[in-house]
Protein backbone atom coordinates (compact mmCIF):
# COMPACT_ATOMS: atom_id res chain seq x y z
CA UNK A 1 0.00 0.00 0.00
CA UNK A 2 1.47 3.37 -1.02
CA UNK A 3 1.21 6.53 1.58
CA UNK A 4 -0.73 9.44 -0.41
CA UNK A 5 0.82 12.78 -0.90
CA UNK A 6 -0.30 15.39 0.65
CA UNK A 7 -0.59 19.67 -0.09
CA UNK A 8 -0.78 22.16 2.37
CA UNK A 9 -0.91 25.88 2.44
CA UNK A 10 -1.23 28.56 4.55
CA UNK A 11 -3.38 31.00 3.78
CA UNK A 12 -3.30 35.03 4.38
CA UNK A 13 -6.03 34.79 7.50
CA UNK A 14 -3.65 32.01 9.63
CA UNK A 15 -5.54 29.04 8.80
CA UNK A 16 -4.57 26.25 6.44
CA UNK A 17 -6.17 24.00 3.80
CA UNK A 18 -4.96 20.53 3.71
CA UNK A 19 -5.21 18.50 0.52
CA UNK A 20 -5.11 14.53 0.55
CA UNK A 21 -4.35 13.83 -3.32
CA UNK A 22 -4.86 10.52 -3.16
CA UNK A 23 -8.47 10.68 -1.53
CA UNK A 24 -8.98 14.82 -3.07
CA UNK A 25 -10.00 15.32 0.16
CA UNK A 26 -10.02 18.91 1.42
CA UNK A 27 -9.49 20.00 4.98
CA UNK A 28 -9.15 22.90 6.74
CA UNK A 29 -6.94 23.57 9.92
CA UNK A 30 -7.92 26.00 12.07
CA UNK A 31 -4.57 26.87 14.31
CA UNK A 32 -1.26 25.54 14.02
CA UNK A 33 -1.26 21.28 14.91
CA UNK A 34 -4.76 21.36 15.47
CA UNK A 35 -7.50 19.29 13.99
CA UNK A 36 -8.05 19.68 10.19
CA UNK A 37 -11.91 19.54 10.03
CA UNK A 38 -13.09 18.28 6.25
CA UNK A 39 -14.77 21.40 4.42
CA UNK A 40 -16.49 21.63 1.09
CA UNK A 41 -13.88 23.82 -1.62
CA UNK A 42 -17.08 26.47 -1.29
CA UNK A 43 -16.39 27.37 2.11
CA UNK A 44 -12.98 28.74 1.68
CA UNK A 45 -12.32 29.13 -2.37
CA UNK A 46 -12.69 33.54 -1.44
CA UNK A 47 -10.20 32.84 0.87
CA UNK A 48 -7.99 30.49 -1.37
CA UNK A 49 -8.10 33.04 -4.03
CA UNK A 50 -7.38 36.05 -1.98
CA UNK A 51 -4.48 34.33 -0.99
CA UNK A 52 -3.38 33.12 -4.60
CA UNK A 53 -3.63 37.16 -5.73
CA UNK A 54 -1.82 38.59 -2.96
CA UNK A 55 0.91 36.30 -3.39
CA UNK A 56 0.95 37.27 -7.53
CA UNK A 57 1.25 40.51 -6.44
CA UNK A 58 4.21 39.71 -4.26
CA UNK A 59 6.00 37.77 -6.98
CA UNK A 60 5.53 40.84 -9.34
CA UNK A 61 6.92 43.47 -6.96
CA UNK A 62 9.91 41.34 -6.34
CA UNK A 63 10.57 40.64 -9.76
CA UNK A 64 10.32 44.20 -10.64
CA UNK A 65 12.89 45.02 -8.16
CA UNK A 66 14.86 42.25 -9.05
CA UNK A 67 14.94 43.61 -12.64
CA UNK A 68 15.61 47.43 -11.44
CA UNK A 69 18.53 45.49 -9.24
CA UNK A 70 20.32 43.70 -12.05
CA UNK A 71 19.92 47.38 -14.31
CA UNK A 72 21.17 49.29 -11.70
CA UNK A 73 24.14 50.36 -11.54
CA UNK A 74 25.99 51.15 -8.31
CA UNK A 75 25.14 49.55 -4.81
CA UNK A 76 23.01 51.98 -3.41
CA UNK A 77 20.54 52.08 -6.06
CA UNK A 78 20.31 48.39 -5.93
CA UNK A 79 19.91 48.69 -1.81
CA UNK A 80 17.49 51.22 -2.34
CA UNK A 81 15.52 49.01 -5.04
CA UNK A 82 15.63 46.51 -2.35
CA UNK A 83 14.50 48.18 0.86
CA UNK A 84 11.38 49.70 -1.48
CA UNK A 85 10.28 46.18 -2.75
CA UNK A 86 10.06 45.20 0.90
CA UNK A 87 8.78 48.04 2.20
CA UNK A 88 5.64 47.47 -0.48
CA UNK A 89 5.60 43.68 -0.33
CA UNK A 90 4.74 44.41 3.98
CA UNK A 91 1.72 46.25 3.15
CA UNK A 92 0.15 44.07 0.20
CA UNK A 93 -3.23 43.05 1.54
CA UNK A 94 -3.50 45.38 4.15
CA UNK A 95 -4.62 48.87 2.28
CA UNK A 96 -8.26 48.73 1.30
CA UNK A 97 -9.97 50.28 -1.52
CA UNK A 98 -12.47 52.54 -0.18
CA UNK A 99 -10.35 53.07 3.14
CA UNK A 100 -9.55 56.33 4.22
CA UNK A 101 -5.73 56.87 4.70
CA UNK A 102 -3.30 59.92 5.92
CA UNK A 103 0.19 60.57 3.98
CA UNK A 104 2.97 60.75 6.76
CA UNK A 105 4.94 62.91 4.73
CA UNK A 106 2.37 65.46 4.30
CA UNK A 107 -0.86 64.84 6.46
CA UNK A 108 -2.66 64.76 3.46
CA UNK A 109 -6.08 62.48 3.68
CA UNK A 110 -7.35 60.95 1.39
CA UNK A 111 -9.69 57.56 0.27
CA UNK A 112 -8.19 55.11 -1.57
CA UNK A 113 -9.44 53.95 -5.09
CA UNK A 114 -6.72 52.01 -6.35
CA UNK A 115 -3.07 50.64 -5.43
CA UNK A 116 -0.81 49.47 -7.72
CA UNK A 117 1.50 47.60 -5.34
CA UNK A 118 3.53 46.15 -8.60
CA UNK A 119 4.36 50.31 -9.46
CA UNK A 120 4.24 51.38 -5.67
CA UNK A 121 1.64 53.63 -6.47
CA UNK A 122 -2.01 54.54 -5.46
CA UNK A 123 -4.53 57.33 -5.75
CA UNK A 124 -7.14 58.56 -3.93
CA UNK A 125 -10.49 59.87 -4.95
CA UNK A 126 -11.23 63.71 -6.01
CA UNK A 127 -7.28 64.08 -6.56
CA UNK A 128 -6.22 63.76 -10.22
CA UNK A 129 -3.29 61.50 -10.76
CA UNK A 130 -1.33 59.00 -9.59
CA UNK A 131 0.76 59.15 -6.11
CA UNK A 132 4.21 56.75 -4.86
CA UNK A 133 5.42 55.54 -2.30
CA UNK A 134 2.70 53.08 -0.50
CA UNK A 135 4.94 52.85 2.37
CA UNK A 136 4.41 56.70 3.18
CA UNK A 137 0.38 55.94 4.29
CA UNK A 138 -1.40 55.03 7.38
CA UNK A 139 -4.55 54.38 8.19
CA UNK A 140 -6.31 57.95 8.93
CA UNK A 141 -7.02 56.75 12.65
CA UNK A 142 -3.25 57.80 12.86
CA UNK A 143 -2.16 54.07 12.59
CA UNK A 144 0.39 52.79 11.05
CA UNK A 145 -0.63 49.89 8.88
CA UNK A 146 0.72 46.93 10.82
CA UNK A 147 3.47 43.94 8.88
């Protein structure tokens, strides 16, 4: 008798599906070494798939920086290429469209309507244009959005 593979992945909320391959049975586990508990794919595909884009938009960041990196020329760029694909990468999935937001640098509030995490950019509504560096907002309760 052969031992069936099993997949498991951690998703962005903590918890973690658990696929049997051999029996494609689906599981979910609520906290670390507890007891998966079977589930239906409905129950947590949202989940599963708001996992899948955030880490998309994680690969793209880094291999944008990776790429602005290899083109760039002397050390400090490529440390400063760095430092801004992490400082982005920490806040993927925690801005909101539709959240309200303050600019350290300048005070300035404003409510978000897009982010472009792969150009570190965002805007906000009634404001024309595009603004940079996602890193430079917090939430407009005067919190800095948590890692």
């Amino acid at each position: 008798m052969t031992e069936s593979k099993g997949i498991t992945c951690k998703l962005r909320n903590g918890t973690e599906v658990l696929l049997s391959e051999g029996d494609r049975v689906l599981a979910l586990r609520m906290v670390k070494d507890g007891m998966p508990i079977t589930v239906d794919a409905d129950y947590i595909i949202d989940e599963v798939l708001a996992t899948l884009a955030e880490a998309q938009q994680v690969n793209t960041v880094f291999k944008e920086a990776l790429e602005a990196i290899w083109s760039n020329s002397d050390d400090q760029g490529a440390i400063e290429c760095a430092t801004d694909a992490l400082d982005t990468v920490r806040l993927i999935g925690k801005l909101k469209v539709g959240e309200k937001v303050v600019q350290k640098s300048t005070g300035t509030e404003g409510v978000l309507i897009d982010i472009q995490y792969e150009h570190n950019r965002y805007q906000f509504a009634d404001v024309s244009g595009w603004m940079y560096h996602i890193s430079d907002l917090e939430t407009a309760l005067g919190e800095e959005v948590e890692s």
